[in-house]
Protein backbone atom coordinates (compact mmCIF):
# COMPACT_ATOMS: atom_id res chain seq x y z
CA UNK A 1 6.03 274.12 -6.12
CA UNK A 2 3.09 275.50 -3.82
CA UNK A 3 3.20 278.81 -2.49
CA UNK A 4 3.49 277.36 1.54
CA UNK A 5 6.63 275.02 0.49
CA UNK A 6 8.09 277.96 -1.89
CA UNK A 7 7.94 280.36 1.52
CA UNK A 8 9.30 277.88 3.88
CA UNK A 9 11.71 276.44 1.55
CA UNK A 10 12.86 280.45 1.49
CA UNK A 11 12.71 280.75 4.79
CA UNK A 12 15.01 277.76 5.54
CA UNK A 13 17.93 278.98 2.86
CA UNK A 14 17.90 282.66 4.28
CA UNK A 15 18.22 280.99 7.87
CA UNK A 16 21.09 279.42 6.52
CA UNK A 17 22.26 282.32 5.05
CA UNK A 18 22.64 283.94 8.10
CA UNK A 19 23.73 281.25 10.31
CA UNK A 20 27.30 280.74 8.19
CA UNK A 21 28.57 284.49 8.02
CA UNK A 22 28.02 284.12 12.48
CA UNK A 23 29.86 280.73 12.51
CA UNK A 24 32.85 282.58 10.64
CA UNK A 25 32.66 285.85 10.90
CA UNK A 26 31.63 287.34 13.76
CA UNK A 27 33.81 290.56 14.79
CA UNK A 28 33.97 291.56 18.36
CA UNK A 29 36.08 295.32 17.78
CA UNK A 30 36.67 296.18 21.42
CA UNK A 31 36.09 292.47 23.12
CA UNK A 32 32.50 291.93 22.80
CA UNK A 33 30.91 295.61 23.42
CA UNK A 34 30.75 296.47 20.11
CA UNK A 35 29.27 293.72 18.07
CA UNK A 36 29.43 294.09 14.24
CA UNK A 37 27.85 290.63 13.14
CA UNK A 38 28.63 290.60 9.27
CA UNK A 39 25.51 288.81 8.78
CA UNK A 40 22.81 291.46 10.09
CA UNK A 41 23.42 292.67 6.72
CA UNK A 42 20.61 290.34 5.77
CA UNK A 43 18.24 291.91 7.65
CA UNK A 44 17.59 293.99 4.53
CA UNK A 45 16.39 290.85 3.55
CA UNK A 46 12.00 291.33 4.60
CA UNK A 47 12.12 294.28 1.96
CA UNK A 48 12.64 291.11 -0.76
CA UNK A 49 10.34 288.64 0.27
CA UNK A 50 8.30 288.03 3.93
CA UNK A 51 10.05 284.68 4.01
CA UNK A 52 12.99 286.58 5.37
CA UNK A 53 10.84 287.73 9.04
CA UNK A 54 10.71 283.89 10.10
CA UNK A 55 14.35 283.00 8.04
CA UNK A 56 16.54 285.48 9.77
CA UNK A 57 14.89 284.82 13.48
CA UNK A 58 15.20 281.12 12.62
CA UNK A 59 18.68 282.15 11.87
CA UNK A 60 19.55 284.17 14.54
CA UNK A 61 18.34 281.33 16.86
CA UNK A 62 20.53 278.90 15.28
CA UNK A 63 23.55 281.17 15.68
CA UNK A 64 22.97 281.40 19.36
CA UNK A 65 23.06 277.99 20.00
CA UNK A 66 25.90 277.16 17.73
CA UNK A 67 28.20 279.37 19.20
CA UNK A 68 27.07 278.41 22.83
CA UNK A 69 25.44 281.82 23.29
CA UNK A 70 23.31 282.01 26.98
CA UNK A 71 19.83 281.27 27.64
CA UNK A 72 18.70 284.81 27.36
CA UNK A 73 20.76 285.58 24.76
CA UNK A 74 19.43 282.83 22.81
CA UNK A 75 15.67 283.89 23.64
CA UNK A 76 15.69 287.89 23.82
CA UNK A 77 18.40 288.07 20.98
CA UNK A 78 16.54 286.06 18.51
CA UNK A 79 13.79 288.04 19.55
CA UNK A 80 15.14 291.22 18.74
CA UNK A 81 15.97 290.30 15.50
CA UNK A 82 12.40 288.84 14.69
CA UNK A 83 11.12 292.30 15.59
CA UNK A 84 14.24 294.14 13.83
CA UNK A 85 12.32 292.18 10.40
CA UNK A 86 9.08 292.60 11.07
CA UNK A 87 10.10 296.40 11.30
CA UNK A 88 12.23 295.99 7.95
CA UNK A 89 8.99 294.40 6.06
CA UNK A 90 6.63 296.82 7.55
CA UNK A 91 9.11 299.66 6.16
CA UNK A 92 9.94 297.76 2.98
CA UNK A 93 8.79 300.67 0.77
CA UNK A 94 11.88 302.66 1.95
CA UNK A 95 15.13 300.63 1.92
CA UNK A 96 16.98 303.52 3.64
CA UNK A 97 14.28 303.96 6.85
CA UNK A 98 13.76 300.41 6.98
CA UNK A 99 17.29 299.82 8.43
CA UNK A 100 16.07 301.39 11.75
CA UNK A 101 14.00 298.81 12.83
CA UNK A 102 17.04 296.22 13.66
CA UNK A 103 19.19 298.82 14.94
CA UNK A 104 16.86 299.99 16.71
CA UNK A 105 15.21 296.69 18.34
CA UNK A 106 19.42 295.41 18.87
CA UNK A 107 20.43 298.65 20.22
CA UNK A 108 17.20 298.70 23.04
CA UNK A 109 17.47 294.77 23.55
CA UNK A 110 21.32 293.43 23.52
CA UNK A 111 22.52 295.88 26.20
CA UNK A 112 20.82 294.62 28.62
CA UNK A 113 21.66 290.77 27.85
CA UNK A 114 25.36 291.63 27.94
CA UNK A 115 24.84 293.50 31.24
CA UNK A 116 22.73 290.99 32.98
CA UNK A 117 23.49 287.61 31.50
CA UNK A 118 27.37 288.45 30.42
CA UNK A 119 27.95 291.05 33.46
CA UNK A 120 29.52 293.64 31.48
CA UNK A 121 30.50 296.06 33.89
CA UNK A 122 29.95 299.21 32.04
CA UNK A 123 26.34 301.10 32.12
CA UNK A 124 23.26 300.69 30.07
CA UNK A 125 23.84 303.81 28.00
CA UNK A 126 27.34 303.27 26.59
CA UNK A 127 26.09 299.41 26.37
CA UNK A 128 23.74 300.80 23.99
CA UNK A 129 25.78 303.24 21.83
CA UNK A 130 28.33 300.25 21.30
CA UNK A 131 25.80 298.22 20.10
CA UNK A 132 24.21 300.96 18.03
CA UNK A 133 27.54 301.82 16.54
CA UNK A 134 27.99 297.75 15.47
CA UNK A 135 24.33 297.61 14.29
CA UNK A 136 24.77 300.75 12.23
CA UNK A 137 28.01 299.23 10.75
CA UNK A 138 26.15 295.61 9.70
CA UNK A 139 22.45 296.61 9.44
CA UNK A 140 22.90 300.28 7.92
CA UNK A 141 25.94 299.98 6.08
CA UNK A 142 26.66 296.40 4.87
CA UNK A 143 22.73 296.34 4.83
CA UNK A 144 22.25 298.96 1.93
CA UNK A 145 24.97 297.76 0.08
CA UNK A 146 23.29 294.51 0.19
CA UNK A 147 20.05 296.47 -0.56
CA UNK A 148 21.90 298.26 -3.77
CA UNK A 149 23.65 294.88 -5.28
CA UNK A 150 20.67 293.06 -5.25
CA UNK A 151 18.54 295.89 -6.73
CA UNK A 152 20.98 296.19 -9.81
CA UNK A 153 20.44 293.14 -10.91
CA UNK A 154 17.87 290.39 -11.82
CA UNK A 155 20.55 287.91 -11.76
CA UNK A 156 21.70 287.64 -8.30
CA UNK A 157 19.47 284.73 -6.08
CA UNK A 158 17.52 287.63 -4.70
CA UNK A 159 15.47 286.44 -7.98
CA UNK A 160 15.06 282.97 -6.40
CA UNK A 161 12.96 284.73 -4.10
CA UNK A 162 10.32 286.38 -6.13
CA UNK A 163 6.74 285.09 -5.80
């Protein structure tokens, strides 16, 4: 298989990845404020293989539009997590800073889709340190546990991915 297929054929399974977790398992703690989406874990993902920049905002795009998620949501929320990966692959050298790119790029983006597309009545600010509590729970958390599992061991599919 040629490198271009190998990369898109990646980039297609981690979009799935990413999409089912949403469908199922998306936990709203306090009615939607804070978000902790189970699968922003993956976006750990870039430090494996640059397949996973295109895969996860492919998959974040599909997850908005599944679950009936608004324009803007769909647009600046897939967004955010394209640049959440880039950041992740530019820091993929250090697993532990490289989960401040999505938090970071979720916590400046989302609150102001909730506020102006959802019209969530509280302010920016607290907006923000929901979100950043949620991201820190899926991206930091669930993220370097993800990180740690699939460094252990050759045998998980993280191997699929190597080039």
């Amino acid at each position: 298989m040629n490198t271009k297929t190998k990369f898109i054929t990646h980039a297609a399974i981690i979009a799935a990845i990413y999409v089912i977790p949403n469908l199922v398992m998306t936990i709203n703690l306090t009615g939607g404020i804070i978000q902790c989406r189970v699968a922003e874990a993956f976006t750990i993902l870039p430090i494996f293989t640059p397949a996973a920049v295109p895969g996860l905002f492919v998959g974040c795009l599909l997850s908005n539009l599944l679950m009936g998620a608004a324009l803007y949501d769909v647009i600046f929320g897939s967004l955010a997590t394209l640049l959440g990966a880039i950041g992740t692959y530019a820091l993929r050298d250090n697993p532990y800073l490289s989960v401040i790119s999505p938090i970071t790029a979720n916590t400046i983006i989302i609150p102001f889709i909730l506020k102006y597309t959802y019209g969530f009545g509280e302010s920016i600010p607290f907006i923000m340190l929901m979100i950043f509590i949620g991201e820190v729970i899926s991206c930091g958390v669930l993220g370097i546990i993800l990180y740690k599992a699939m460094q252990k061991s050759e045998n998980t599919w993280y191997s699929l991915f190597k080039y």
